[in-house]
N, C-alpha and C. Protein backbone atom coordinates (compact mmCIF):
# COMPACT_ATOMS: atom_id res chain seq x y z
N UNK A 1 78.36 57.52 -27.50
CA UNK A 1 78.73 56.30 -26.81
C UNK A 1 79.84 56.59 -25.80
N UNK A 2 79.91 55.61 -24.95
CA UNK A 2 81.00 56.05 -23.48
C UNK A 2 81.37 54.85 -23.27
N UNK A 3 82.61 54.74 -22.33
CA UNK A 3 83.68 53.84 -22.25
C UNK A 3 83.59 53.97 -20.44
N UNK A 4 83.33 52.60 -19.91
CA UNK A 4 83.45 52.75 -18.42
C UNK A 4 84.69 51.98 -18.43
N UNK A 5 85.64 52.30 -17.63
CA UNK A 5 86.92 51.49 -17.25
C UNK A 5 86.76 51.51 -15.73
N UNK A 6 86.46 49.80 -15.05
CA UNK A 6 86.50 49.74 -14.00
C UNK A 6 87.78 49.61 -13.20
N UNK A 7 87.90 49.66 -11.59
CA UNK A 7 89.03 50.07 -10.95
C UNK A 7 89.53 48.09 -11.33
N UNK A 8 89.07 47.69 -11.93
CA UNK A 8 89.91 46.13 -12.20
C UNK A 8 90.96 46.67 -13.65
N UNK A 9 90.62 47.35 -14.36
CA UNK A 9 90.70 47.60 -15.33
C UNK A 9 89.82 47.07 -16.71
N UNK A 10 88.81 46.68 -15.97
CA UNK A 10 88.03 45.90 -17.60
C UNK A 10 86.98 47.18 -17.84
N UNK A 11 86.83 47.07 -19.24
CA UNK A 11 86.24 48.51 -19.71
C UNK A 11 85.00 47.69 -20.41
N UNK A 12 83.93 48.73 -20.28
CA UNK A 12 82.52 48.46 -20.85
C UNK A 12 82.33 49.35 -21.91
N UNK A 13 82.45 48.94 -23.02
CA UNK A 13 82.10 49.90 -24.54
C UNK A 13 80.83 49.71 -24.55
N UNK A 14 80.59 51.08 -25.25
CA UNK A 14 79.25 50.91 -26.01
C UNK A 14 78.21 51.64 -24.99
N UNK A 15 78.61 52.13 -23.95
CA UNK A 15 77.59 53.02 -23.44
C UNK A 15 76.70 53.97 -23.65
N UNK A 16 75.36 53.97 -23.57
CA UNK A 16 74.52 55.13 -24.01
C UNK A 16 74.18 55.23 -22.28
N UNK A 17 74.35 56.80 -22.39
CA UNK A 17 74.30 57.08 -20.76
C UNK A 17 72.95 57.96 -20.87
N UNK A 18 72.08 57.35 -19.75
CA UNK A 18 70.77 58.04 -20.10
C UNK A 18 70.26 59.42 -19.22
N UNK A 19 70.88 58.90 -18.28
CA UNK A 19 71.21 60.44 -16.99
C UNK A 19 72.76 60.41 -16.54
N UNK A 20 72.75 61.05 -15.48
CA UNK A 20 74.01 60.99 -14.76
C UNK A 20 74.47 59.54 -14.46
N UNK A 21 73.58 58.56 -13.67
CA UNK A 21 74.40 57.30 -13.57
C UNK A 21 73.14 56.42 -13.95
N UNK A 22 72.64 56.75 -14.80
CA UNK A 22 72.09 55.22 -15.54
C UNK A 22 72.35 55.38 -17.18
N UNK A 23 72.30 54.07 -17.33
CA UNK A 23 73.39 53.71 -18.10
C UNK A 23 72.53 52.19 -19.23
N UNK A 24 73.03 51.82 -20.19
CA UNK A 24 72.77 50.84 -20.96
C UNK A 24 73.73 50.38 -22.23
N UNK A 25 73.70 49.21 -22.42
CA UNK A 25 74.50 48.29 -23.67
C UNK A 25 74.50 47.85 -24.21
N UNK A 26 74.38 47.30 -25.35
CA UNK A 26 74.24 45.95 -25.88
C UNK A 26 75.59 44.93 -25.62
N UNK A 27 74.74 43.46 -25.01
CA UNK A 27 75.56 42.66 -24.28
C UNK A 27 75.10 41.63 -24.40
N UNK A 28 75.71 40.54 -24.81
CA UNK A 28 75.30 39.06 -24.95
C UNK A 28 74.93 38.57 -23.60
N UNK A 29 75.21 39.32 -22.79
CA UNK A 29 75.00 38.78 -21.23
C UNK A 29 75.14 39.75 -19.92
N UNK A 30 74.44 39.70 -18.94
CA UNK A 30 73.77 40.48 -18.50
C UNK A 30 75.40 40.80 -17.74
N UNK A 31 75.83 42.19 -17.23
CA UNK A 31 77.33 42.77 -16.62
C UNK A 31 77.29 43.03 -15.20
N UNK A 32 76.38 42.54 -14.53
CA UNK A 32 76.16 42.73 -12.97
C UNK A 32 77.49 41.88 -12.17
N UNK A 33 78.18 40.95 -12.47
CA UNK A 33 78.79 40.72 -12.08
C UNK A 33 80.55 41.25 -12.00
N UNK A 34 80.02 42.64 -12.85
CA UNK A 34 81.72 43.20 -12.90
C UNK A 34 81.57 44.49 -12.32
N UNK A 35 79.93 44.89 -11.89
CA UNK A 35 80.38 45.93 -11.39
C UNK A 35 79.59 45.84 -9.79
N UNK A 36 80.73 45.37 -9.03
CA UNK A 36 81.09 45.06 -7.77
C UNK A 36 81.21 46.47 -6.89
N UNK A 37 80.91 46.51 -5.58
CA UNK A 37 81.96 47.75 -4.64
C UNK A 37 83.16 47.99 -5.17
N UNK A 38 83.97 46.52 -4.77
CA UNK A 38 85.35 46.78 -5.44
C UNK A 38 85.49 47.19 -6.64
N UNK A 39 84.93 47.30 -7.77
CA UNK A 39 85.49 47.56 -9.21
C UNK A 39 84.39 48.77 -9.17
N UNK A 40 83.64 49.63 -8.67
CA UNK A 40 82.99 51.01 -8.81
C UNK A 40 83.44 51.49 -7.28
N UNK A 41 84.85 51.16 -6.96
CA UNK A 41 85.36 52.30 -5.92
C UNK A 41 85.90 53.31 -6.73
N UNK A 42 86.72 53.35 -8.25
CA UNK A 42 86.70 54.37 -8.68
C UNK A 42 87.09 54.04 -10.30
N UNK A 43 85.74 54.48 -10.74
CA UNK A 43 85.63 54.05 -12.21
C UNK A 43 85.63 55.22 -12.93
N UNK A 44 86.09 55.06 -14.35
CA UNK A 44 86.51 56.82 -14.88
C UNK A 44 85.62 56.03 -16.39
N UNK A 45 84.62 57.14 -16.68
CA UNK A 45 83.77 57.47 -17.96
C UNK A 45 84.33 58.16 -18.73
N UNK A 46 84.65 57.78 -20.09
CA UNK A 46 85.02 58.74 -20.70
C UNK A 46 84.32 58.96 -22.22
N UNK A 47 84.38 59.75 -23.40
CA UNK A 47 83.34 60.04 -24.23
C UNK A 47 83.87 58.65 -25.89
N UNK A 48 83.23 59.20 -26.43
CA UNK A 48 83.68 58.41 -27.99
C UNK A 48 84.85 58.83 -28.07
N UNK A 49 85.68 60.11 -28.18
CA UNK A 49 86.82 60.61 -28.46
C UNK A 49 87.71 60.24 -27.57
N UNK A 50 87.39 59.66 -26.11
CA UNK A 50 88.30 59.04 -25.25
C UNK A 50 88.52 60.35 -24.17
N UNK A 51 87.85 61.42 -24.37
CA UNK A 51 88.29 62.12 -23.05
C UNK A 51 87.45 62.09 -22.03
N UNK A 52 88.03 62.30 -20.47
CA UNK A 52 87.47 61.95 -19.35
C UNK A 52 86.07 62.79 -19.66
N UNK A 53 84.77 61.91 -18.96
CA UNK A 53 83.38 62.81 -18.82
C UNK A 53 83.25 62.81 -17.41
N UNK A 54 83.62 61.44 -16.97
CA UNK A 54 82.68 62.08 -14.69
C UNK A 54 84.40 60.16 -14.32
N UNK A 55 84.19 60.73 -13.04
CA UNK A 55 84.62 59.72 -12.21
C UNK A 55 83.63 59.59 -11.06
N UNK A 56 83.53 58.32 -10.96
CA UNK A 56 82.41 57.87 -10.07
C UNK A 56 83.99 57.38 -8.99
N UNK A 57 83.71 57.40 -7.36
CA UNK A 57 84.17 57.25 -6.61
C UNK A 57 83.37 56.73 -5.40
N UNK A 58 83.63 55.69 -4.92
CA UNK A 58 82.85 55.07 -3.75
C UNK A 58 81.61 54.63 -4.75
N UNK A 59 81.21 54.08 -5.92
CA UNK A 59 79.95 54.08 -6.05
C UNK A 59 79.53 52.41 -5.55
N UNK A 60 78.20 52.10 -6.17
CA UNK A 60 77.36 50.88 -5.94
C UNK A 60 76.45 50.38 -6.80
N UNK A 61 76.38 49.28 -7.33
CA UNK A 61 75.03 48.90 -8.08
C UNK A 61 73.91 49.23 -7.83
N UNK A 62 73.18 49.97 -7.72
CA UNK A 62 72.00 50.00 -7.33
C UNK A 62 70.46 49.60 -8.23
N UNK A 63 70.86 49.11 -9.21
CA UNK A 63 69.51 48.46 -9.76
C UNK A 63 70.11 47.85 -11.42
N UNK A 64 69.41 46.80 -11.63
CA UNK A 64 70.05 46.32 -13.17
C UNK A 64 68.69 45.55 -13.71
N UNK A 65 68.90 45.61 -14.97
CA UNK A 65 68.02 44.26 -15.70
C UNK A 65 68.67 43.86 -17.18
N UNK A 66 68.46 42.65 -17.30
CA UNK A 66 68.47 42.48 -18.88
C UNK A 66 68.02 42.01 -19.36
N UNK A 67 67.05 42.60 -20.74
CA UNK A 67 66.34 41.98 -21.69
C UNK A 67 66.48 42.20 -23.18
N UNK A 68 66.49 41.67 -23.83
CA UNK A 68 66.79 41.67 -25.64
C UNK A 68 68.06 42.12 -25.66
N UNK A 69 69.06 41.71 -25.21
CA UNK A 69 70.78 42.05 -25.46
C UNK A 69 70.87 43.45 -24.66
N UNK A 70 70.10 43.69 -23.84
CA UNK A 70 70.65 45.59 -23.26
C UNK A 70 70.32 45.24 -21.96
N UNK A 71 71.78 45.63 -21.62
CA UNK A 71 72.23 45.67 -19.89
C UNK A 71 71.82 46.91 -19.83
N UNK A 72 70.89 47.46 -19.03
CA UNK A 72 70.85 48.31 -18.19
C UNK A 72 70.96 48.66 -16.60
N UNK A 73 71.56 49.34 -16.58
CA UNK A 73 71.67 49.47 -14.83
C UNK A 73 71.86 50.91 -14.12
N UNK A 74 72.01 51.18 -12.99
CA UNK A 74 72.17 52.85 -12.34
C UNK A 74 73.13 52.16 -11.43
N UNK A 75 73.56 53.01 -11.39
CA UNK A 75 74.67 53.08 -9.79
C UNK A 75 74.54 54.44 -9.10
N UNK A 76 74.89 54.40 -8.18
CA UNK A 76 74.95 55.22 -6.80
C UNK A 76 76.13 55.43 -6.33
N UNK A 77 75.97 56.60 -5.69
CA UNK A 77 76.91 56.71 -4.33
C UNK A 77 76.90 55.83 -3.13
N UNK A 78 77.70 55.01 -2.46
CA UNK A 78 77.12 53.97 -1.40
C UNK A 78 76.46 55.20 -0.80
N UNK A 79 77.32 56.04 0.11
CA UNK A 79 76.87 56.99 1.15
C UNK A 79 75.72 57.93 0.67
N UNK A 80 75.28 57.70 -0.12
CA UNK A 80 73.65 58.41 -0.94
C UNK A 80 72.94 57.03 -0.05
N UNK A 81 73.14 56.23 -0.98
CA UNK A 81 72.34 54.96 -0.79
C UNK A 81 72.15 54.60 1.11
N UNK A 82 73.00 54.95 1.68
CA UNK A 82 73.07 54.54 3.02
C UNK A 82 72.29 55.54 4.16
N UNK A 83 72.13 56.88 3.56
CA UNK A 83 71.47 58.25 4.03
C UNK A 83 70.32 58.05 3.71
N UNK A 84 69.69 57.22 2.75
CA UNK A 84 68.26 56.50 2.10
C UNK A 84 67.61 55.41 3.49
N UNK A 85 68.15 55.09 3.46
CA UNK A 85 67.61 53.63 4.71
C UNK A 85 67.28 54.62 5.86
């Protein structure tokens, strides 16, 4: 399990990270609304034991859903995402 602490400071427990940036939770309600540009300009992952695993910098929502209590979502690099178009 992994711990996202966004640049607001609100932290998302309970992460099962399925690649590099996708990601899932169990959540009474779907978390698209906390992870903004502003709060994934620089968000720090860290493991069950609490030590750092990746810092995401500049990232972006790039896809979410929720069904039966599990937020899932991926994020991006904006400037990935913007070299795409």
């Amino acid at each position: 399990m992994y711990t996202l602490q966004l640049t607001n400071g609100t932290l998302i427990e309970g992460l099962i990270r399925l690649n590099p940036s996708t990601f899932e939770v169990n959540a009474e309600n779907a978390l698209n609304h906390l992870l903004t540009d502003n709060n994934l300009s620089m968000a720090i992952l860290s493991n069950e034991d609490g030590l750092l695993e990746d810092i995401f910098i500049d990232y972006t929502l790039q896809s979410c859903f929720f069904q039966n209590n599990i937020f899932h979502f991926r994020i991006a690099e904006i400037a990935e995402l913007e070299r795409q178009e």
